[in-house]
N, C-alpha and C. Protein backbone atom coordinates (compact mmCIF):
# COMPACT_ATOMS: atom_id res chain seq x y z
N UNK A 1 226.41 60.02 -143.48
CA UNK A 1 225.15 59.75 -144.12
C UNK A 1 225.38 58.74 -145.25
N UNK A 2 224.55 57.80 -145.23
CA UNK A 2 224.42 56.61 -146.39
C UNK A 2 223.89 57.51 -147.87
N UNK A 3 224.67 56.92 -148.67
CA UNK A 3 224.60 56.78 -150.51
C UNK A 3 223.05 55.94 -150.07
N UNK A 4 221.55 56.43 -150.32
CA UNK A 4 220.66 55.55 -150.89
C UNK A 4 220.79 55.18 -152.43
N UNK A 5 220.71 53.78 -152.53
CA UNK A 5 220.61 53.26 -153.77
C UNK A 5 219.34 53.96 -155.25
N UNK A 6 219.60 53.74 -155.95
CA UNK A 6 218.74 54.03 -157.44
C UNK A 6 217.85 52.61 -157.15
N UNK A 7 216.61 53.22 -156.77
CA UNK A 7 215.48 52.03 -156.77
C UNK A 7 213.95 52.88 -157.17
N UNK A 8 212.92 51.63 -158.45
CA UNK A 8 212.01 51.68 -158.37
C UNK A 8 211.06 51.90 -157.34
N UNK A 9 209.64 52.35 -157.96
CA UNK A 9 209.04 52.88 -156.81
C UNK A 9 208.28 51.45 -156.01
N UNK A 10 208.63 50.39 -157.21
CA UNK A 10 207.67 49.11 -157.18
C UNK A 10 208.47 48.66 -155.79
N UNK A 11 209.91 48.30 -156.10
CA UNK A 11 211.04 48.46 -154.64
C UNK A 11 210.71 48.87 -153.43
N UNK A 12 211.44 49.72 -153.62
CA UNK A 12 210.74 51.01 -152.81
C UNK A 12 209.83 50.71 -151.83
N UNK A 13 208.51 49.76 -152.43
CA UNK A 13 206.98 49.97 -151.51
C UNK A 13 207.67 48.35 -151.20
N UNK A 14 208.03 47.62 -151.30
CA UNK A 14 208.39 45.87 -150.94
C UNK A 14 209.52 46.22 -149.80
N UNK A 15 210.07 47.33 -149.46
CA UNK A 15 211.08 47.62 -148.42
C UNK A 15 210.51 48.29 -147.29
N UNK A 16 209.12 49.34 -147.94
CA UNK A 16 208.75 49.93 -146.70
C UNK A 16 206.94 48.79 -146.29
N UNK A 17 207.07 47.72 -147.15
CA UNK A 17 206.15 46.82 -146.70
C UNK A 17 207.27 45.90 -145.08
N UNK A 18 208.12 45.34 -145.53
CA UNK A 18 208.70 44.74 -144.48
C UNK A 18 208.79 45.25 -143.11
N UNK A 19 208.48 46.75 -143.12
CA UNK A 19 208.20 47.59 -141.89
C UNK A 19 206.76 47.98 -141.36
N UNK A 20 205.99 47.26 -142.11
CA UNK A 20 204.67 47.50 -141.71
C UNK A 20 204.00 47.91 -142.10
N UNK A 21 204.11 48.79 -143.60
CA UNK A 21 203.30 49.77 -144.37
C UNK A 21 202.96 48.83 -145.24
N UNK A 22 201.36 48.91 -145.64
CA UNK A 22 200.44 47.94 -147.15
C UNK A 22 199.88 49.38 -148.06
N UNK A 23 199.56 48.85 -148.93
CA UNK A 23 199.16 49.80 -150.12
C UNK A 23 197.98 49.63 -149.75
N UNK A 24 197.10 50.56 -149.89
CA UNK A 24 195.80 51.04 -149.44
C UNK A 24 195.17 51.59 -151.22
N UNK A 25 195.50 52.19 -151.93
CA UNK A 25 195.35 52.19 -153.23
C UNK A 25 196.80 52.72 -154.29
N UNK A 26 196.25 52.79 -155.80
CA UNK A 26 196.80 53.25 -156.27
C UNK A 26 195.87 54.40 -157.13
N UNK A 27 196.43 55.52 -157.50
CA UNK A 27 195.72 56.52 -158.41
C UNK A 27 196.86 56.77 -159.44
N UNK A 28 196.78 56.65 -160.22
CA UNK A 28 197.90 56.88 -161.73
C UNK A 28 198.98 56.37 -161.31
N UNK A 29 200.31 57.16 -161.42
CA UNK A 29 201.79 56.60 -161.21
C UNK A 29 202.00 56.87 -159.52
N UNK A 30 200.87 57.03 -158.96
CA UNK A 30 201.33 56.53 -157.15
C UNK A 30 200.67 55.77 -156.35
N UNK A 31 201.62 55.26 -155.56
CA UNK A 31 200.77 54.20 -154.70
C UNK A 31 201.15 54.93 -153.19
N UNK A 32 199.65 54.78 -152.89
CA UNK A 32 199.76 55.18 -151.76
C UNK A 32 199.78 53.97 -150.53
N UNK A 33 200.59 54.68 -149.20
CA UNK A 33 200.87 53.28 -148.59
C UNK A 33 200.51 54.05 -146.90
N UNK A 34 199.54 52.80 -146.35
CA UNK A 34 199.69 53.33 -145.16
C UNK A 34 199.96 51.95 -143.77
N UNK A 35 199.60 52.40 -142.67
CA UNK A 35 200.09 51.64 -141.61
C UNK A 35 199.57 51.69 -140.78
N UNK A 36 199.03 50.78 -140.21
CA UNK A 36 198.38 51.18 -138.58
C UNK A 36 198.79 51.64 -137.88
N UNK A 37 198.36 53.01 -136.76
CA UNK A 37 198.75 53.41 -135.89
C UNK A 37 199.32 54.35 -135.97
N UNK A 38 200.07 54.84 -137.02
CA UNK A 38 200.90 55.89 -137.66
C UNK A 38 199.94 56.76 -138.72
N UNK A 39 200.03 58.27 -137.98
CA UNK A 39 199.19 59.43 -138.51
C UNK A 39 199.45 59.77 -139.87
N UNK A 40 201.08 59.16 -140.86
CA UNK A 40 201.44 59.53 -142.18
C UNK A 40 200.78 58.13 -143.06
N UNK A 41 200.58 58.84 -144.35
CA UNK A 41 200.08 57.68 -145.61
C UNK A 41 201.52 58.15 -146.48
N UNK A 42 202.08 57.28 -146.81
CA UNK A 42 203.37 57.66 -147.66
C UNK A 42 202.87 57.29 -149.65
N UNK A 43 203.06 58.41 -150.12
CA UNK A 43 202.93 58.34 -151.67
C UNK A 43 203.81 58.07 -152.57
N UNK A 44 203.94 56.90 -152.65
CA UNK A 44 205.34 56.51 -153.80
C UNK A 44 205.28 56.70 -155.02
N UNK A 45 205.64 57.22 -156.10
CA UNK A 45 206.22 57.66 -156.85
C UNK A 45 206.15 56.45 -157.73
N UNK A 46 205.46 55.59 -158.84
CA UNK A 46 205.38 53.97 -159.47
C UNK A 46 206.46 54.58 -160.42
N UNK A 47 208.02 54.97 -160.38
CA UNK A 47 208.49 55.48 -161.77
C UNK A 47 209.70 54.42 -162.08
N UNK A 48 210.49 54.31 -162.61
CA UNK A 48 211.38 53.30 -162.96
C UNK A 48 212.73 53.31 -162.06
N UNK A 49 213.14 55.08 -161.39
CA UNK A 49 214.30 55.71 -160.89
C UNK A 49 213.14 56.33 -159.87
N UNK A 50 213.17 56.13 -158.84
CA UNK A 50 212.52 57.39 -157.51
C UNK A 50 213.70 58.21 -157.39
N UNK A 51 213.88 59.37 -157.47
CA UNK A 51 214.73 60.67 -157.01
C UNK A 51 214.98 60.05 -155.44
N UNK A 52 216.75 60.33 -155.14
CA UNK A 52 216.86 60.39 -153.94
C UNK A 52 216.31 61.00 -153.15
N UNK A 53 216.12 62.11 -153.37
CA UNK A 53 215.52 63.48 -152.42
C UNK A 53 214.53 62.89 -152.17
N UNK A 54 213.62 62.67 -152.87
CA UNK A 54 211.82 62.26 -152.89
C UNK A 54 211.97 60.63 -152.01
N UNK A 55 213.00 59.85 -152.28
CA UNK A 55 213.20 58.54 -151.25
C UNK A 55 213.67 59.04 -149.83
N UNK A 56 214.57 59.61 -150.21
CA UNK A 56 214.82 60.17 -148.74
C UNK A 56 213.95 60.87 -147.94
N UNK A 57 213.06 61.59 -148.57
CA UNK A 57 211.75 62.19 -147.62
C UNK A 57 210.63 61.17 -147.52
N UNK A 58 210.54 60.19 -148.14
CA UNK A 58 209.56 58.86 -147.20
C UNK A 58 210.12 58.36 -146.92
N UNK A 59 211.76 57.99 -146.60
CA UNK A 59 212.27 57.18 -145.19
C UNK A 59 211.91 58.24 -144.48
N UNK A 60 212.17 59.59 -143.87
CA UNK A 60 211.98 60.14 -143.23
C UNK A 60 210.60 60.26 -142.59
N UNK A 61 209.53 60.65 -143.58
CA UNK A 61 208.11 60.48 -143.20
C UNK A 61 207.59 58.98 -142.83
N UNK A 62 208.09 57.92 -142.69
CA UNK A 62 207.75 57.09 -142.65
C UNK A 62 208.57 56.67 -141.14
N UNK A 63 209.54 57.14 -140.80
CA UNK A 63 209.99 57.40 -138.88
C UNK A 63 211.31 56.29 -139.14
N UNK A 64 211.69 55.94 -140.38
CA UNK A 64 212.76 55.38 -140.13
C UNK A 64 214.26 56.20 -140.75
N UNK A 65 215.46 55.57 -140.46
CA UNK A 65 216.30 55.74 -141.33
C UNK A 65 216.84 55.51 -142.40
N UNK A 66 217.69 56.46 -142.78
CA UNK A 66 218.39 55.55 -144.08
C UNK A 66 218.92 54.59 -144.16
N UNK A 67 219.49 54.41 -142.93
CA UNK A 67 220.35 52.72 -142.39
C UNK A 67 219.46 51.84 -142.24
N UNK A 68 218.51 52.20 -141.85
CA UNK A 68 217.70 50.90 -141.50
C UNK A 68 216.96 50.57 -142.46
N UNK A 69 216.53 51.15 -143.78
CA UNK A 69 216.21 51.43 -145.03
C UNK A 69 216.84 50.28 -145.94
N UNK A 70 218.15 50.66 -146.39
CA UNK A 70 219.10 50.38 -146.72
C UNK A 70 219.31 48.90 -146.02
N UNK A 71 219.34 48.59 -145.08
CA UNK A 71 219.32 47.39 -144.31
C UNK A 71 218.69 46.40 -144.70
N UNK A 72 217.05 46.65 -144.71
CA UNK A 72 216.14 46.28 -145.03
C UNK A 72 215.85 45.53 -146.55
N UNK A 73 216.80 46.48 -147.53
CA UNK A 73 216.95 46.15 -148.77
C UNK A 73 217.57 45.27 -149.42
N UNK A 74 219.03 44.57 -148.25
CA UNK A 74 219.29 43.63 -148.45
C UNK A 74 218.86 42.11 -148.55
C-alpha cells in the first residue's frame, strides 16, 4: 500500500478534477464534488492538511486508487 502524501483540500479537488469530478458547490470549509454518471458526490474537506484516513476514503468513494491517485498528482 502507497504512503498518500500531506495535501490540501484545494489539491486534493485539482487531482480528483483530472478524473472527471467538478465542484458543484461549496458550503463553509467543504466542497462538494460530483461527476457524471457516478451515483457518489465526494465532500472535501477546504483545510490546509486533509487527514489521510478522510483522503483515503474519497479515493476510495470516488472508484479509484491510491496509485492512480498518487499518479495523477504528479
Amino acid at each position: 500500500m502507497s504512503t498518500l502524501p500531506i495535501l490540501s483540500g484545494r489539491d486534493a479537488v485539482r487531482i480528483f478534477a483530472k478524473f472527471g469530478w467538478e465542484i458543484a458547490r461549496q458550503r463553509g470549509s467543504h466542497i462538494i464534488l460530483v461527476k457524471a454518471g457516478h451515483p457518489a458526490t465526494l465532500s472535501v474537506p477546504d483545510h490546509r492538511e486533509v487527514a489521510r484516513g478522510t483522503l483515503r476514503a474519497l479515493i476510495r468513494r470516488a472508484g479509484l486508487t491510491v496509485e492512480e491517485f498518487i499518479a495523477a498528482s504528479d
